[in-house]
C-alpha atoms as a PDB file:
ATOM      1  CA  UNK A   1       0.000   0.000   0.000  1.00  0.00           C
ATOM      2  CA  UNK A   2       1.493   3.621  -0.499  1.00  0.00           C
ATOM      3  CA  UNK A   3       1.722   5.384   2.204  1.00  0.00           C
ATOM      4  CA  UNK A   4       1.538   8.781   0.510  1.00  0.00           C
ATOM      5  CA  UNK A   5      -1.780   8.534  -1.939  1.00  0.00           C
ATOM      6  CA  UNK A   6      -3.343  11.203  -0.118  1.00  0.00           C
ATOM      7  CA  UNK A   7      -0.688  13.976  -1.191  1.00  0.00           C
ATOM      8  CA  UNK A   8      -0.672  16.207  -3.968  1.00  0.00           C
ATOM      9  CA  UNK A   9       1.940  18.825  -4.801  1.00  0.00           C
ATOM     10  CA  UNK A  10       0.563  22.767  -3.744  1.00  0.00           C
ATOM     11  CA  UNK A  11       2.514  25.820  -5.243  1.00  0.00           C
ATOM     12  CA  UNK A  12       2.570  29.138  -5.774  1.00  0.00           C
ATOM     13  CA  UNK A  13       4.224  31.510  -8.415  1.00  0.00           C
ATOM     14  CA  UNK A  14       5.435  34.949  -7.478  1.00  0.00           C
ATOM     15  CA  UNK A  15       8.207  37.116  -9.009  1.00  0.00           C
ATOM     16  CA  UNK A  16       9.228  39.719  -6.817  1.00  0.00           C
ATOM     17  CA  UNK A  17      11.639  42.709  -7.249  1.00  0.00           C
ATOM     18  CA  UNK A  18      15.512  42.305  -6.283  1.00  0.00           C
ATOM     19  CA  UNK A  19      14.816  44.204  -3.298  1.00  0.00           C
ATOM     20  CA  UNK A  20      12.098  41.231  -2.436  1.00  0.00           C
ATOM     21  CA  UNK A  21       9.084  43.523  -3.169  1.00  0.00           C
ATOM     22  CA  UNK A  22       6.384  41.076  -4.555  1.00  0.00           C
ATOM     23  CA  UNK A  23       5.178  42.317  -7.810  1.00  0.00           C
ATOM     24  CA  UNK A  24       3.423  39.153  -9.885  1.00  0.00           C
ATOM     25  CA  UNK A  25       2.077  36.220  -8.801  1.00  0.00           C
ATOM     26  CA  UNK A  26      -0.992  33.602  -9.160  1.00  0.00           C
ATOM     27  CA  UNK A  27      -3.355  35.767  -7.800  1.00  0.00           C
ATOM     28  CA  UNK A  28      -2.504  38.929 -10.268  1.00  0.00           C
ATOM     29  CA  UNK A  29      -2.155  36.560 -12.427  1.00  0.00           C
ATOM     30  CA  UNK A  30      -5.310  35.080 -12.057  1.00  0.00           C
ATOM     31  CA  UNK A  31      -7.499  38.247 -12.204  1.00  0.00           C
ATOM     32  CA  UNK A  32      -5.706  39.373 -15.512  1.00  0.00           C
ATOM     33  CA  UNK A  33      -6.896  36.483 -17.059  1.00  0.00           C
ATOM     34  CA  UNK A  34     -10.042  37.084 -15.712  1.00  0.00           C
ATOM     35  CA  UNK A  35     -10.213  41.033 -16.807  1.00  0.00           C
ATOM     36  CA  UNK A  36      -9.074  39.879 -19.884  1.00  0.00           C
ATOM     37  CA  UNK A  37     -12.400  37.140 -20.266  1.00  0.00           C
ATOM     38  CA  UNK A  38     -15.051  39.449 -18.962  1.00  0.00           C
ATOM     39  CA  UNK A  39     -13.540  42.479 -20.330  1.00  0.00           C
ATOM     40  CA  UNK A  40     -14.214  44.934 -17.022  1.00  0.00           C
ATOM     41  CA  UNK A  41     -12.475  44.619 -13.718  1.00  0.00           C
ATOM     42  CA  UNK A  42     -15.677  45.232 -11.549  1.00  0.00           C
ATOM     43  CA  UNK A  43     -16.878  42.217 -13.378  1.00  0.00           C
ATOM     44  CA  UNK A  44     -13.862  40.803 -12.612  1.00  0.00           C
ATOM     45  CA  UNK A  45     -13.080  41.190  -9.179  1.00  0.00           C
ATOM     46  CA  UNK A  46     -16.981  40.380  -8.717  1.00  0.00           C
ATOM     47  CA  UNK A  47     -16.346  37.159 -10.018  1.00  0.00           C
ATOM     48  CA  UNK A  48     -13.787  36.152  -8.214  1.00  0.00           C
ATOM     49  CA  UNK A  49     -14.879  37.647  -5.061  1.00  0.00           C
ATOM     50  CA  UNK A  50     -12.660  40.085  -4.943  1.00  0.00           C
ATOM     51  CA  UNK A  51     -12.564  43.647  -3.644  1.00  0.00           C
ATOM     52  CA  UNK A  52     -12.288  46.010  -6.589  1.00  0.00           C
ATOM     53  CA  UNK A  53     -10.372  49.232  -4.739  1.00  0.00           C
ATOM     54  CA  UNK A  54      -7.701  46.961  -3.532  1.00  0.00           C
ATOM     55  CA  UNK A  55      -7.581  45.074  -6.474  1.00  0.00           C
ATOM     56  CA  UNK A  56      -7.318  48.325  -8.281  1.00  0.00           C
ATOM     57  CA  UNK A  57      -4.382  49.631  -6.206  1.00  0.00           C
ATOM     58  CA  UNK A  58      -2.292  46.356  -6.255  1.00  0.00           C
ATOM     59  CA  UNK A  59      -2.541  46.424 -10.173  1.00  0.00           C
ATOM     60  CA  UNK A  60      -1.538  50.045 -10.619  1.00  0.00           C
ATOM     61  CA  UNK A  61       1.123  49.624  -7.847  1.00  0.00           C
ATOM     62  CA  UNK A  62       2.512  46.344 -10.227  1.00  0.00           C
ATOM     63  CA  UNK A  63       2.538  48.879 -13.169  1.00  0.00           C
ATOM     64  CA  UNK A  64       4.777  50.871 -10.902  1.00  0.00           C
ATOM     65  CA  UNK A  65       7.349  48.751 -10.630  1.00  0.00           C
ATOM     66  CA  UNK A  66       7.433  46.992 -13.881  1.00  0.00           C
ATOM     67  CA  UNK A  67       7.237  50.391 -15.574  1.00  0.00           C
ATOM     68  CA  UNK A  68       4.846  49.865 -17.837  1.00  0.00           C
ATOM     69  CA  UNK A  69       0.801  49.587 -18.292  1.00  0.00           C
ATOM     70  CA  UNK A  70      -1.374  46.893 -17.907  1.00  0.00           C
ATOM     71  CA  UNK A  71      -4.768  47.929 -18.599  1.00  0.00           C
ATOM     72  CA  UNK A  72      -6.618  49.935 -20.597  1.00  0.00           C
ATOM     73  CA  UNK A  73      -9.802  51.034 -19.552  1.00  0.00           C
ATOM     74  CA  UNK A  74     -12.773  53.098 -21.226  1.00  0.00           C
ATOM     75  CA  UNK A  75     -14.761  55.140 -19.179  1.00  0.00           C
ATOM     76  CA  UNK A  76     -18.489  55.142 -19.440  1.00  0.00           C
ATOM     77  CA  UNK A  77     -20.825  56.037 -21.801  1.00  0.00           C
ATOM     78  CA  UNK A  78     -24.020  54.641 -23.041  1.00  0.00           C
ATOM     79  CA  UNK A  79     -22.655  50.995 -23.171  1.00  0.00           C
ATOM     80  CA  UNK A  80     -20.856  51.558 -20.523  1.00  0.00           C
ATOM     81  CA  UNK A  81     -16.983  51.213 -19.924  1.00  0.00           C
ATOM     82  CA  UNK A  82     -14.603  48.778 -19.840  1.00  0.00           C
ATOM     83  CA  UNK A  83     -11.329  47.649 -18.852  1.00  0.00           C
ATOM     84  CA  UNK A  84      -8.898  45.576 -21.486  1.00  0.00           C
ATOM     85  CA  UNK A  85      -5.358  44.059 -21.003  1.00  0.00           C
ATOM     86  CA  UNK A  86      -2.661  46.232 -22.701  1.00  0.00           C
ATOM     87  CA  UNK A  87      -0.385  44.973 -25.205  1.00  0.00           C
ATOM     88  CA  UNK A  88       2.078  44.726 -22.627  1.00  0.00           C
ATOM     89  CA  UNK A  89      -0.214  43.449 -20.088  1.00  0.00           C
ATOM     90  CA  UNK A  90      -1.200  40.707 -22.220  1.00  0.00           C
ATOM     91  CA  UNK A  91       2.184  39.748 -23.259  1.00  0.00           C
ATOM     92  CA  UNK A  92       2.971  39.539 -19.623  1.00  0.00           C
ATOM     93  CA  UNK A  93      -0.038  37.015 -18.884  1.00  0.00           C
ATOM     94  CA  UNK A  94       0.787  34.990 -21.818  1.00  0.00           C
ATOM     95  CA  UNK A  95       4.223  34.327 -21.018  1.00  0.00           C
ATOM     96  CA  UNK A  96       3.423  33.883 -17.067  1.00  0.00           C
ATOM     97  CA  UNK A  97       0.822  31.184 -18.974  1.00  0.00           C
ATOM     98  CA  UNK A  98       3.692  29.221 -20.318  1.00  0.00           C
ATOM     99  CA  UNK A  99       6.122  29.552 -17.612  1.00  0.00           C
ATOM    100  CA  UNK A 100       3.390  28.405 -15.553  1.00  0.00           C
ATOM    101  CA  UNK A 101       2.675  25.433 -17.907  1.00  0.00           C
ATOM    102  CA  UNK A 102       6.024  24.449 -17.992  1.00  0.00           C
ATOM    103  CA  UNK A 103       6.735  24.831 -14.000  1.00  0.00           C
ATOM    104  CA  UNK A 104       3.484  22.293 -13.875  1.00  0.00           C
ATOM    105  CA  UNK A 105       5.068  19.889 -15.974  1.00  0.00           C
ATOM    106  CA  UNK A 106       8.648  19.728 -13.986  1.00  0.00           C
ATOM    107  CA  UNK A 107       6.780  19.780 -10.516  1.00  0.00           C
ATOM    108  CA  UNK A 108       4.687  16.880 -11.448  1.00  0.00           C
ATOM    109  CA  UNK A 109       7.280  14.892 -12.711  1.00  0.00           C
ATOM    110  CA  UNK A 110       9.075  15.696  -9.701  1.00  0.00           C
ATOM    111  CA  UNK A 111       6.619  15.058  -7.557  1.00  0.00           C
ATOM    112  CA  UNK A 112       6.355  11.308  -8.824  1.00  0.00           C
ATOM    113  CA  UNK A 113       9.738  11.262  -8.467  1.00  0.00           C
ATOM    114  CA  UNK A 114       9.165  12.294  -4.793  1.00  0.00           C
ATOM    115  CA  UNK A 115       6.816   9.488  -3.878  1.00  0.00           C
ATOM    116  CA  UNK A 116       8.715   6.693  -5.917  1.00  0.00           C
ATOM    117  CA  UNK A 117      12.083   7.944  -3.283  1.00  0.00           C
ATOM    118  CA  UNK A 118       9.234   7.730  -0.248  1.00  0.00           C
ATOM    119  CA  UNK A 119       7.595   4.730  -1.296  1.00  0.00           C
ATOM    120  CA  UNK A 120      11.185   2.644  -1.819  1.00  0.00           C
END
């Protein structure tokens, strides 16, 4: 019997500054995608349960530090507004896409390779 069938490997991905300032990570991440799917961040942060003001301040605080934008919104108007990824911005989530895809792939196999070392 393995001992171990109940585990399953848990991780997150963050990049932070060089000073250790955390700038993007799953969650950011996460509600990118989402702006990007739903086009608006109220819808957004609404669907993931998420407070829009802070959500709001984290993302233009990110911009900060990585110097460049990562939304574009439209105000208003009789269809109302709405909030995009930038170019850069959805660059950015792309590439964190495939990192992430990759990372999945090497901690999986590791993880096997984990249990196979516990189990022996």
């Amino acid at each position: 019997m393995n001992k171990f069938e109940n585990l399953k490997p848990e991780y997150k991905i963050w990049f932070s500054s060089l000073q250790g300032d955390g700038i993007l990570g799953d969650g950011k991440w996460k509600i990118l995608k989402q702006i990007d799917e739903c086009g608006s961040l109220v819808g957004a942060c609404e669907q993931m349960g998420i407070t829009y003001r802070r959500t709001w301040n984290d993302l233009r605080e990110i911009e900060k530090m990585l110097g460049f934008h990562l939304l574009e919104t439209i105000r208003g108007g009789q269809e109302g507004g709405s909030t995009r990824l930038s170019p850069e911005g959805s660059r950015l989530v792309k590439c964190f896409d495939v990192f992430h895809q990759r990372m999945d792939k090497i901690m999986q196999k590791e993880f096997v390779r984990l249990l196979e070392e516990l189990n022996s």
